[in-house]
N, C-alpha and C. Protein backbone atom coordinates (compact mmCIF):
# COMPACT_ATOMS: atom_id res chain seq x y z
N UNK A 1 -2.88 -32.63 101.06
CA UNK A 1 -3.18 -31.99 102.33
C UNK A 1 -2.85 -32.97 103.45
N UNK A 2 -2.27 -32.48 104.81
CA UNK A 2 -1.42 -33.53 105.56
C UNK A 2 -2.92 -32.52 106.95
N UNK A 3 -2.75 -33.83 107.16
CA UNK A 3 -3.94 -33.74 108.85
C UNK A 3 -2.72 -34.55 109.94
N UNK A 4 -3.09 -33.61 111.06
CA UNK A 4 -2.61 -34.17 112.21
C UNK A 4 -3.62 -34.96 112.84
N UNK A 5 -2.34 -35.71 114.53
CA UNK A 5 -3.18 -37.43 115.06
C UNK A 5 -4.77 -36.75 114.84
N UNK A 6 -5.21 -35.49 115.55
CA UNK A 6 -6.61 -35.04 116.15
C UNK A 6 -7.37 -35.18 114.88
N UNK A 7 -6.51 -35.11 113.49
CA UNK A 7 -7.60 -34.87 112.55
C UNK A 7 -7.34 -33.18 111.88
N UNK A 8 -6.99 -32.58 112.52
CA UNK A 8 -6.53 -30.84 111.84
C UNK A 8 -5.78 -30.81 111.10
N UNK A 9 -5.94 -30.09 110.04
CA UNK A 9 -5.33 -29.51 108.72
C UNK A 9 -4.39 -29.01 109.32
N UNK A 10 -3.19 -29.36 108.70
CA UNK A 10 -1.63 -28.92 109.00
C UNK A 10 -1.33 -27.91 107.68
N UNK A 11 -1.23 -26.74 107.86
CA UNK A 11 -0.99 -26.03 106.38
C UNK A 11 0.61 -25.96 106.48
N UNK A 12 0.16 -26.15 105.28
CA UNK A 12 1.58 -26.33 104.44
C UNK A 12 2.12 -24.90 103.59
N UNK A 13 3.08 -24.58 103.48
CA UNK A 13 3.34 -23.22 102.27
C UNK A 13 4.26 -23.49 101.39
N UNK A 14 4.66 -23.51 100.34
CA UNK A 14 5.56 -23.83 99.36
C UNK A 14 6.33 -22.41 99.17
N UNK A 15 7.16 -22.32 99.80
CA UNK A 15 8.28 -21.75 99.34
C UNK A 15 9.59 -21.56 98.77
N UNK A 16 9.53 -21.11 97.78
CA UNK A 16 11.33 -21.71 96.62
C UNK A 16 11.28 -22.56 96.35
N UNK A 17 9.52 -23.30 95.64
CA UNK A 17 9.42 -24.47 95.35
C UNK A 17 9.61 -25.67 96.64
N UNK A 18 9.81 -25.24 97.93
CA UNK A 18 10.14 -26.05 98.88
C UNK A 18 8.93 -26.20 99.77
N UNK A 19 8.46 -27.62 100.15
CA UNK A 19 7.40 -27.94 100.84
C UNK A 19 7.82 -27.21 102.59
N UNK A 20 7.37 -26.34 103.39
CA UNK A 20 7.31 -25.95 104.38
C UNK A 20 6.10 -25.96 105.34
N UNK A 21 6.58 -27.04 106.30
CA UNK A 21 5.19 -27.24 106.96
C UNK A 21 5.36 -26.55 108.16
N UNK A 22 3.91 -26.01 108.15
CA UNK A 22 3.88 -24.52 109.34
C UNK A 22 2.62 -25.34 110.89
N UNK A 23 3.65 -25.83 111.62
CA UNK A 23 2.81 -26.42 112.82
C UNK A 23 1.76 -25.69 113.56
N UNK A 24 0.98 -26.09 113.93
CA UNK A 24 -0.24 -25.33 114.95
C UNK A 24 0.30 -24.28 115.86
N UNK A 25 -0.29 -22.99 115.73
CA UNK A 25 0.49 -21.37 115.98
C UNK A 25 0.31 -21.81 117.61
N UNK A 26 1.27 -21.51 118.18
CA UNK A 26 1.19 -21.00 119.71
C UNK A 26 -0.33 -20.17 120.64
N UNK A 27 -0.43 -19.74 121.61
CA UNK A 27 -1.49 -18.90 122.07
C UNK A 27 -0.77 -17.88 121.68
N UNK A 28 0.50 -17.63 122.43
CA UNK A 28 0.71 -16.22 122.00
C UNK A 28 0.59 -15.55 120.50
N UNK A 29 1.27 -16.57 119.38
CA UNK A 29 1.06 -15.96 118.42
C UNK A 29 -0.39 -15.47 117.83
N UNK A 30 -1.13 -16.62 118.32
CA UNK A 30 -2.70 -16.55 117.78
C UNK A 30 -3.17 -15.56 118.60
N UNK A 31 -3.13 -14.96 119.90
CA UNK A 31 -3.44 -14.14 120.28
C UNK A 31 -3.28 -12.64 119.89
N UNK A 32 -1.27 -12.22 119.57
CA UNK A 32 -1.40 -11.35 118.66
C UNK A 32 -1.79 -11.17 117.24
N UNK A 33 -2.30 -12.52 116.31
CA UNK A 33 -3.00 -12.41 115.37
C UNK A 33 -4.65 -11.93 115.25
N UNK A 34 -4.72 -12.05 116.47
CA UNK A 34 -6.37 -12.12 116.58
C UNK A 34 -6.25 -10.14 117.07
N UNK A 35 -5.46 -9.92 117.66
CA UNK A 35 -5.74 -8.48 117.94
C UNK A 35 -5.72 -7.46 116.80
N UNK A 36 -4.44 -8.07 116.05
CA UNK A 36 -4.16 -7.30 114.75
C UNK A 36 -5.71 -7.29 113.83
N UNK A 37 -6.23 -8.41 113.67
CA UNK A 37 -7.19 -8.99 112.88
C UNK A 37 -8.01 -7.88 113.04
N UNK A 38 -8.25 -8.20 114.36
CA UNK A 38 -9.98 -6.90 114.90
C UNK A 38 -10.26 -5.93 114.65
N UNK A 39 -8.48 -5.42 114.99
CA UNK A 39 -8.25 -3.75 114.69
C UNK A 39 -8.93 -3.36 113.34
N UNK A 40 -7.96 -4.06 112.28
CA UNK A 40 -8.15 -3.94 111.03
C UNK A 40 -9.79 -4.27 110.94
N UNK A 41 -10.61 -4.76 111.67
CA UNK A 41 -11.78 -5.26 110.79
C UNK A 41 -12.84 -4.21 111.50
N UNK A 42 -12.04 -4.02 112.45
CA UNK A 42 -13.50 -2.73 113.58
C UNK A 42 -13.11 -1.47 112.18
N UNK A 43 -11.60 -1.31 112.00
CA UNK A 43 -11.78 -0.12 110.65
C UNK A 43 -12.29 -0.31 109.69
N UNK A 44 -11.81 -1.14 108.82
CA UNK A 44 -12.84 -1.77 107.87
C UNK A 44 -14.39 -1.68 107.66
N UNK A 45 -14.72 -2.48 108.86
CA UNK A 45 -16.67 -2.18 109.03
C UNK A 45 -16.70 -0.49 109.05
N UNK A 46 -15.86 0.17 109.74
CA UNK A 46 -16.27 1.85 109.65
C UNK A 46 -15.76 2.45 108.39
N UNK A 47 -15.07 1.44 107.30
CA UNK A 47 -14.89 2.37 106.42
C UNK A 47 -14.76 1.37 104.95
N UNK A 48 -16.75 1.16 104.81
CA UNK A 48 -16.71 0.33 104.00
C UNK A 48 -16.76 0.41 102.34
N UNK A 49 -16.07 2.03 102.14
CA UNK A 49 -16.29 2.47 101.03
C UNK A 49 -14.29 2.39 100.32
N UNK A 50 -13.97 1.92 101.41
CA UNK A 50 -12.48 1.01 101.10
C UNK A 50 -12.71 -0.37 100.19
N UNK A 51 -14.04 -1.18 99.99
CA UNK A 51 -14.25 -1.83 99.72
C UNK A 51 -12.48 -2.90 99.57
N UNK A 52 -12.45 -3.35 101.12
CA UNK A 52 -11.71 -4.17 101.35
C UNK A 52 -11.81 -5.22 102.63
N UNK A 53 -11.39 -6.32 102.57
CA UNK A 53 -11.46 -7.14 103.41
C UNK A 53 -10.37 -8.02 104.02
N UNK A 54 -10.79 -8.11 105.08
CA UNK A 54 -9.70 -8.77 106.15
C UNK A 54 -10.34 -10.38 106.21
N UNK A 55 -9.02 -10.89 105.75
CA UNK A 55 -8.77 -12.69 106.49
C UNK A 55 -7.79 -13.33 106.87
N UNK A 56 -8.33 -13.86 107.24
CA UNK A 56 -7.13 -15.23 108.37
C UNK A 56 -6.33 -16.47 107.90
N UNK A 57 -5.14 -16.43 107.60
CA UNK A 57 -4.96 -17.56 107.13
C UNK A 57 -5.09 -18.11 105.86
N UNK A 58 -5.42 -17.03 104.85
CA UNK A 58 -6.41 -17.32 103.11
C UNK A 58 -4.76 -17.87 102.61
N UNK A 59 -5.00 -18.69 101.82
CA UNK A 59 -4.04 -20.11 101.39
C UNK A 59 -4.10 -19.13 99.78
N UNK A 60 -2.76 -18.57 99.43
CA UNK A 60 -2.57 -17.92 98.56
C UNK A 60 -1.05 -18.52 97.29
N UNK A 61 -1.86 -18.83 96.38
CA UNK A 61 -0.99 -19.12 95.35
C UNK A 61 -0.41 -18.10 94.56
N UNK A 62 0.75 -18.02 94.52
CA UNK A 62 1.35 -16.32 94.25
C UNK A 62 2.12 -16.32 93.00
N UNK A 63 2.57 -17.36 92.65
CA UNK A 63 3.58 -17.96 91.66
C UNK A 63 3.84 -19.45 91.56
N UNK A 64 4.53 -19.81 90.69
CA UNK A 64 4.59 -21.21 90.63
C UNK A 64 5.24 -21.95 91.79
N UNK A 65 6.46 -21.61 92.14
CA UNK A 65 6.67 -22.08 92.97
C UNK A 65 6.75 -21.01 94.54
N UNK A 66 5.68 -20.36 94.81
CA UNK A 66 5.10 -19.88 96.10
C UNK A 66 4.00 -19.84 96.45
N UNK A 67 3.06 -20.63 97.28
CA UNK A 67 2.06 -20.63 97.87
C UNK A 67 1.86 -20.08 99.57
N UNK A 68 1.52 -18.99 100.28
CA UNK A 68 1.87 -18.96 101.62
C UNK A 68 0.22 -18.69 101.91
N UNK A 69 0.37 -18.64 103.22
CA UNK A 69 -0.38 -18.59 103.92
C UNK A 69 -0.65 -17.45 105.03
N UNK A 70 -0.70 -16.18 104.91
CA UNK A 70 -0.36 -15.20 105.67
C UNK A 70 -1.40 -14.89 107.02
N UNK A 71 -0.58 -15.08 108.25
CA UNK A 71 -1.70 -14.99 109.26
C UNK A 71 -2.46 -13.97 109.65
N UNK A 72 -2.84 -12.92 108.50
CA UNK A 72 -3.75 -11.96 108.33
C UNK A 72 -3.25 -11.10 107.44
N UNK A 73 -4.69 -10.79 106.49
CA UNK A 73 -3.81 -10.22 105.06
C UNK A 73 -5.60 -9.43 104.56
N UNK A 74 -5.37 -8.41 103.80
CA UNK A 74 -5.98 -7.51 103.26
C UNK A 74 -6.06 -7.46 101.85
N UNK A 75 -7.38 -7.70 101.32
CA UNK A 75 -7.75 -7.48 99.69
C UNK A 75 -8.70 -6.84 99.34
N UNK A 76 -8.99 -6.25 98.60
CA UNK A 76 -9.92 -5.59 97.70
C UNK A 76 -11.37 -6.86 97.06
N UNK A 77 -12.31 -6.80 97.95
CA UNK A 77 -13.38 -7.42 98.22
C UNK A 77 -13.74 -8.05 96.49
N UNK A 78 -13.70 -7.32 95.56
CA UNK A 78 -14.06 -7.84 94.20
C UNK A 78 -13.41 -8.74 94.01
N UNK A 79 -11.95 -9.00 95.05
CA UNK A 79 -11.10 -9.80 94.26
C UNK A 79 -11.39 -11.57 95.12
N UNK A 80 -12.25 -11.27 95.62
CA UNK A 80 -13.31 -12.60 96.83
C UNK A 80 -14.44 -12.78 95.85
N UNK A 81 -14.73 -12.34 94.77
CA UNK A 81 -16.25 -12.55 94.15
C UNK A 81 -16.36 -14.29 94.27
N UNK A 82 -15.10 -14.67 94.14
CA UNK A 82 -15.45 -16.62 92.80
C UNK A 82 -14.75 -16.92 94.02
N UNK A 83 -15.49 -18.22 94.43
CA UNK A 83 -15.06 -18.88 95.49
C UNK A 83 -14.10 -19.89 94.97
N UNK A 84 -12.72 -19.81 95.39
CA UNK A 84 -11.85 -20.72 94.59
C UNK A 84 -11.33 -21.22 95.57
N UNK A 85 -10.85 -23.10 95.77
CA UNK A 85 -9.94 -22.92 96.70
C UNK A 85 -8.71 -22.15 97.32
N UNK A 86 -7.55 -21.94 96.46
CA UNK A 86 -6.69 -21.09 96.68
C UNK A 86 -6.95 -20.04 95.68
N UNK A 87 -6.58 -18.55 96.54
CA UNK A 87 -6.40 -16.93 96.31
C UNK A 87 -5.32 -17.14 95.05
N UNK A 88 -5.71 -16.54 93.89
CA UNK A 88 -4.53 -16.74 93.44
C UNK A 88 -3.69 -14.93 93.30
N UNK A 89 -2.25 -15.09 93.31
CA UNK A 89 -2.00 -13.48 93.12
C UNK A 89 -1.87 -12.72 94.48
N UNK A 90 -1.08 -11.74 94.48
CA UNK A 90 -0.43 -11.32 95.64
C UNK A 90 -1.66 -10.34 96.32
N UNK A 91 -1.39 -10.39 97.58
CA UNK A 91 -2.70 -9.64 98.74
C UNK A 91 -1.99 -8.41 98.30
N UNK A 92 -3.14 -7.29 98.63
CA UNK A 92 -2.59 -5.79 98.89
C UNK A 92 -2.05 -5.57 99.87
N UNK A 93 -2.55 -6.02 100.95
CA UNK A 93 -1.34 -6.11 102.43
C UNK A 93 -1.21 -7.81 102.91
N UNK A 94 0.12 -8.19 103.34
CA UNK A 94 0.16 -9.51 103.90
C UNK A 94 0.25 -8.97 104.91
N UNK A 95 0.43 -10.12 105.97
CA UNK A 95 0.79 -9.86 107.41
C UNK A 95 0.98 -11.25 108.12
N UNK A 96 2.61 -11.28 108.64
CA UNK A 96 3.09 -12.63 109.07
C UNK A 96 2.86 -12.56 110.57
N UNK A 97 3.17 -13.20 111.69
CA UNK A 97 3.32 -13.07 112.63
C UNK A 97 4.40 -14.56 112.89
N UNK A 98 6.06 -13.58 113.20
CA UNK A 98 6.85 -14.73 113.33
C UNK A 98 6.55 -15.76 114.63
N UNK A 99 7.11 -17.02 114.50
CA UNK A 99 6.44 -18.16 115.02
C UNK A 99 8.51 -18.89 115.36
N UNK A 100 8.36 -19.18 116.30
CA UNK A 100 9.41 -19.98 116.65
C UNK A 100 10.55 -20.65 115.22
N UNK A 101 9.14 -21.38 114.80
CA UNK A 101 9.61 -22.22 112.94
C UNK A 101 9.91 -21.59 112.53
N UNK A 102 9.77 -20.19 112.50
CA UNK A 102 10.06 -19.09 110.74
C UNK A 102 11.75 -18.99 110.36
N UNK A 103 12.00 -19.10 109.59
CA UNK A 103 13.64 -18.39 109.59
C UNK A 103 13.93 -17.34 108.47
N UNK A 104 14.56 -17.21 108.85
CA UNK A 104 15.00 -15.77 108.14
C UNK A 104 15.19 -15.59 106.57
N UNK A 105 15.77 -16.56 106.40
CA UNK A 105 15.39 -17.17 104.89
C UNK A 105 14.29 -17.11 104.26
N UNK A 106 13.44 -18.13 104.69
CA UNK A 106 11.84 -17.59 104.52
C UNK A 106 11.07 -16.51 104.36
N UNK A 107 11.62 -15.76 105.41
CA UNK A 107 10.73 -14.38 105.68
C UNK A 107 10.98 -13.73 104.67
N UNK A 108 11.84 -13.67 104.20
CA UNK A 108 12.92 -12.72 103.66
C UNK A 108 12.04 -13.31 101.92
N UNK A 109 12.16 -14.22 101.80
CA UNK A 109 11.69 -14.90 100.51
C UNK A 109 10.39 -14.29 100.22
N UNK A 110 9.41 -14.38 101.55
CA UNK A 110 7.87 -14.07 101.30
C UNK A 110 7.94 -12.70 100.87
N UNK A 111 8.60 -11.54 101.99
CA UNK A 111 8.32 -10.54 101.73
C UNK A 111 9.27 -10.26 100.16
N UNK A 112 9.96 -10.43 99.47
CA UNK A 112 10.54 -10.75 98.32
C UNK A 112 9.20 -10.57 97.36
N UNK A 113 8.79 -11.92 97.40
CA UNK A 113 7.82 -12.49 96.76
C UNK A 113 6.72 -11.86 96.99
N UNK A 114 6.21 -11.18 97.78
CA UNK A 114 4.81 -10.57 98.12
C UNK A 114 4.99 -8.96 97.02
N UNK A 115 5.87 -8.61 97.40
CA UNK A 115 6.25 -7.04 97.31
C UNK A 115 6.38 -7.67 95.52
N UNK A 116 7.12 -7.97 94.65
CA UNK A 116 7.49 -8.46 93.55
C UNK A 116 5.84 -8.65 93.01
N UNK A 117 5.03 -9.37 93.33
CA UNK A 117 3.80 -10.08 92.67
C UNK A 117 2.91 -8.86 92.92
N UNK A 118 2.77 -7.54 93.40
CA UNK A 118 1.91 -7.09 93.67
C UNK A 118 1.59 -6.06 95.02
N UNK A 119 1.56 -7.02 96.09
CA UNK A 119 1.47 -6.75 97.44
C UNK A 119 1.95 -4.77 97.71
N UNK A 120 0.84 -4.19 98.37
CA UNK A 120 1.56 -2.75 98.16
C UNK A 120 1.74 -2.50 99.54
N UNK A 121 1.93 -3.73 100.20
CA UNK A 121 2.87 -3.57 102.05
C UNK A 121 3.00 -5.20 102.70
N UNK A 122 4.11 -5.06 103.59
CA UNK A 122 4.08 -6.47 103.96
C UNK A 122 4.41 -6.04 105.56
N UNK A 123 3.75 -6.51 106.36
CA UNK A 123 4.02 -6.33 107.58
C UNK A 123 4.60 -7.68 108.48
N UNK A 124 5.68 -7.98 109.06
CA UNK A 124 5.94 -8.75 109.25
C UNK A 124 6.08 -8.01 111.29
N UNK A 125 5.40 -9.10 111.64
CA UNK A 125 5.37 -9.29 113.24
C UNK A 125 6.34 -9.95 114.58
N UNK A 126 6.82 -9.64 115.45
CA UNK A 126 7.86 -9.89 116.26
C UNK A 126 7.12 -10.42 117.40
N UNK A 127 6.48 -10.75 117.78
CA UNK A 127 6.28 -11.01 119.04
C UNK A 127 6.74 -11.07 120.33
N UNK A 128 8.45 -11.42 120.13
CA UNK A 128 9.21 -11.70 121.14
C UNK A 128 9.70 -9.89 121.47
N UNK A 129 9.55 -9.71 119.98
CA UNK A 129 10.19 -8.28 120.80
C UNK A 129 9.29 -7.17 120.45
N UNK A 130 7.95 -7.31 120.41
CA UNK A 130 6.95 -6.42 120.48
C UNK A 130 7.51 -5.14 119.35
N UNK A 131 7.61 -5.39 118.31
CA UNK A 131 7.94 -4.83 116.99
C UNK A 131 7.47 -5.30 115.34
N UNK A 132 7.26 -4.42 114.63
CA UNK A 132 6.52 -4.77 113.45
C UNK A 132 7.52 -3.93 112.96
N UNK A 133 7.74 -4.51 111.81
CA UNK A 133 8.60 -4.36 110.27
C UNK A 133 7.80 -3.98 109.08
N UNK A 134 7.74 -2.81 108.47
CA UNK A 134 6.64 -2.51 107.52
C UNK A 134 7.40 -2.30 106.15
N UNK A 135 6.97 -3.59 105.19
CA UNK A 135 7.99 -3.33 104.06
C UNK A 135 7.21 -2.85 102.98
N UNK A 136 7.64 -1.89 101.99
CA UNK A 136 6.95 -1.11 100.62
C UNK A 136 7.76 -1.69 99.60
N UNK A 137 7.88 -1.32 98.44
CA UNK A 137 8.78 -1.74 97.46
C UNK A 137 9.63 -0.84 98.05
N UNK A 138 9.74 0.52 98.07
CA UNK A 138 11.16 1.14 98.42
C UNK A 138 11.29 1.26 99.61
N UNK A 139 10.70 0.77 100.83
CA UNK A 139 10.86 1.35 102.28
C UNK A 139 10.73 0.35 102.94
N UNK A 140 11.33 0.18 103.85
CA UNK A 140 11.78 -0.27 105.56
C UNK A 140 11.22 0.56 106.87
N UNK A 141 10.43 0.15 107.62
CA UNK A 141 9.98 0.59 108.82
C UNK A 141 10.30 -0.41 109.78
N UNK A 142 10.29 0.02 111.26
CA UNK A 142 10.41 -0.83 112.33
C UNK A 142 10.08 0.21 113.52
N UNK A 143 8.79 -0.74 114.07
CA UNK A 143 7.90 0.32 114.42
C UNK A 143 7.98 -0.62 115.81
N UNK A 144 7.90 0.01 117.26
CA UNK A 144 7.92 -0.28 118.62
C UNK A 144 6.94 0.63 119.16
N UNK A 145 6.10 -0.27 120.63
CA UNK A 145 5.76 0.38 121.72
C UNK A 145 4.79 1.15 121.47
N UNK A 146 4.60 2.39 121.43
CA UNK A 146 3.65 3.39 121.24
C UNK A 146 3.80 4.21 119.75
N UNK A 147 4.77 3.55 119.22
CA UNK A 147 4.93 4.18 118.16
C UNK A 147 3.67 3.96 117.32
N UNK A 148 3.16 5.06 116.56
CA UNK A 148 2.00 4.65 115.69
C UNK A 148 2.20 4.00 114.23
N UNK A 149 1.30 2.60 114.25
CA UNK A 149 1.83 1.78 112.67
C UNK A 149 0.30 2.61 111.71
N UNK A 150 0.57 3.12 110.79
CA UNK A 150 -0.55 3.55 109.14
C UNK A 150 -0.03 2.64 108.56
N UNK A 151 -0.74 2.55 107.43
CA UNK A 151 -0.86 2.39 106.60
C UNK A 151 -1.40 2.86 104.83
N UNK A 152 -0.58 3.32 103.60
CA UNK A 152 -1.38 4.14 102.80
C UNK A 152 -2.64 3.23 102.02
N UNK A 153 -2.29 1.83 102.13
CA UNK A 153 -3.68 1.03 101.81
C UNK A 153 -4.82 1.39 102.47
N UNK A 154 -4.60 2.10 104.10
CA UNK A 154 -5.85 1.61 104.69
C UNK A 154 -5.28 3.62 105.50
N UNK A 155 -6.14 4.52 104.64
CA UNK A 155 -6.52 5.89 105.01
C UNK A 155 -6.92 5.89 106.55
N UNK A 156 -6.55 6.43 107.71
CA UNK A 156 -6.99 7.07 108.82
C UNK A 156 -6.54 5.84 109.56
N UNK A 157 -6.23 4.45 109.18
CA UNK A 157 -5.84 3.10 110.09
C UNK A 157 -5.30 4.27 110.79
N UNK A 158 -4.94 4.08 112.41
CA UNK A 158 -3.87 3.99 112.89
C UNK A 158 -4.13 3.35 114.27
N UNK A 159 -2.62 2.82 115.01
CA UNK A 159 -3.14 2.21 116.33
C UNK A 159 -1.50 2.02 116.88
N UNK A 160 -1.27 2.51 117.86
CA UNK A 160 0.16 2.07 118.65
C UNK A 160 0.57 0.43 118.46
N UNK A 161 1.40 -0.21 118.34
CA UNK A 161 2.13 -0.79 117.79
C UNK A 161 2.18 -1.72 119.23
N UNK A 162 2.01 -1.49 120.19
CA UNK A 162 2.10 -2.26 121.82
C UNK A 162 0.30 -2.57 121.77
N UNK A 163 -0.42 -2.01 121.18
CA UNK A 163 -1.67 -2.34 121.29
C UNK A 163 -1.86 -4.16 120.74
N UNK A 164 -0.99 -4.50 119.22
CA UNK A 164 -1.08 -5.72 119.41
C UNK A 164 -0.55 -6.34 120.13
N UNK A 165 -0.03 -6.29 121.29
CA UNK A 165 0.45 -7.33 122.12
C UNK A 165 0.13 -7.29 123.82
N UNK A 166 -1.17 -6.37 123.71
CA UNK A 166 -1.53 -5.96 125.00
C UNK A 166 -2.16 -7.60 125.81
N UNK A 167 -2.25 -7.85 125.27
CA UNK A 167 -3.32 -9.60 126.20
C UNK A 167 -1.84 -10.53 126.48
N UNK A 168 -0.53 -10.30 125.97
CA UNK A 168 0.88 -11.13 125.95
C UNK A 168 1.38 -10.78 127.02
């Protein structure tokens, strides 16, 4: 584990077997992470017979050589019983929010790797251009503005797609 000068945990993600160090998120990004987060968790608390849960950042070992770190991701609460350091095994939903660092390579690897191990959606986030990418095993979305993002993990979710980036 690598700490920065202040002392903060620098997370790291192993991808393609490759050490990738992911620097301290921007406001903006953390800001549209934190909106996405809420949404999902104000539904959640109203619909707790989903028995599922929303977190931040959960340090997920997926395969041998993939460990990521998704800046908000969705599981099935039984699967939180045993407090382990790392999640092992793919989330039911990930959710990235691209960051200056990310490249395309990467992205492309996770959602690969997410969708492959399990994962039954991967939402990957734009910030710059106020757009979300919703990947299934067989489907591609790219969702803008007022367009409304569902989800079939999460029954009745819904929320315009400009809503996460309303505080940007």
């Amino acid at each position: 584990m690598q700490y920065d000068q202040w002392g903060n945990r620098i997370r790291d993600e192993l991808i393609a077997g490759e050490i990738v160090v992911k620097p301290m998120p921007d406001i903006r990004h953390s800001i549209v992470q934190g909106e996405i987060g809420t949404r999902l968790i104000v539904f959640l608390d109203a619909n707790p017979h989903l028995q599922l849960g929303c977190l931040f950042g959960l340090g997920t070992q997926i395969g041998e050589l993939d460990a990521f770190a998704p800046d908000v991701c969705i599981t099935n609460r039984n699967r939180l019983a045993e407090p382990v350091e790392f999640f092992q095994g793919a989330l039911e939903l990930a959710i990235e929010v691209i960051s200056d660092t990310d490249t395309a390579q990467h992205m492309k690897r996770k959602v690969d790797v997410y969708l492959q191990r399990g994962s039954e959606s991967v939402w990957i986030v734009f910030p710059e251009a106020r757009s979300v990418q919703i990947y299934t095993r067989d489907s591609l979305r790219e969702l803008k503005a007022e367009q409304v993002i569902t989800d079939p993990l999460l029954p009745g979710f819904s929320s315009p797609v400009a809503a996460f980036f309303e505080l940007t």
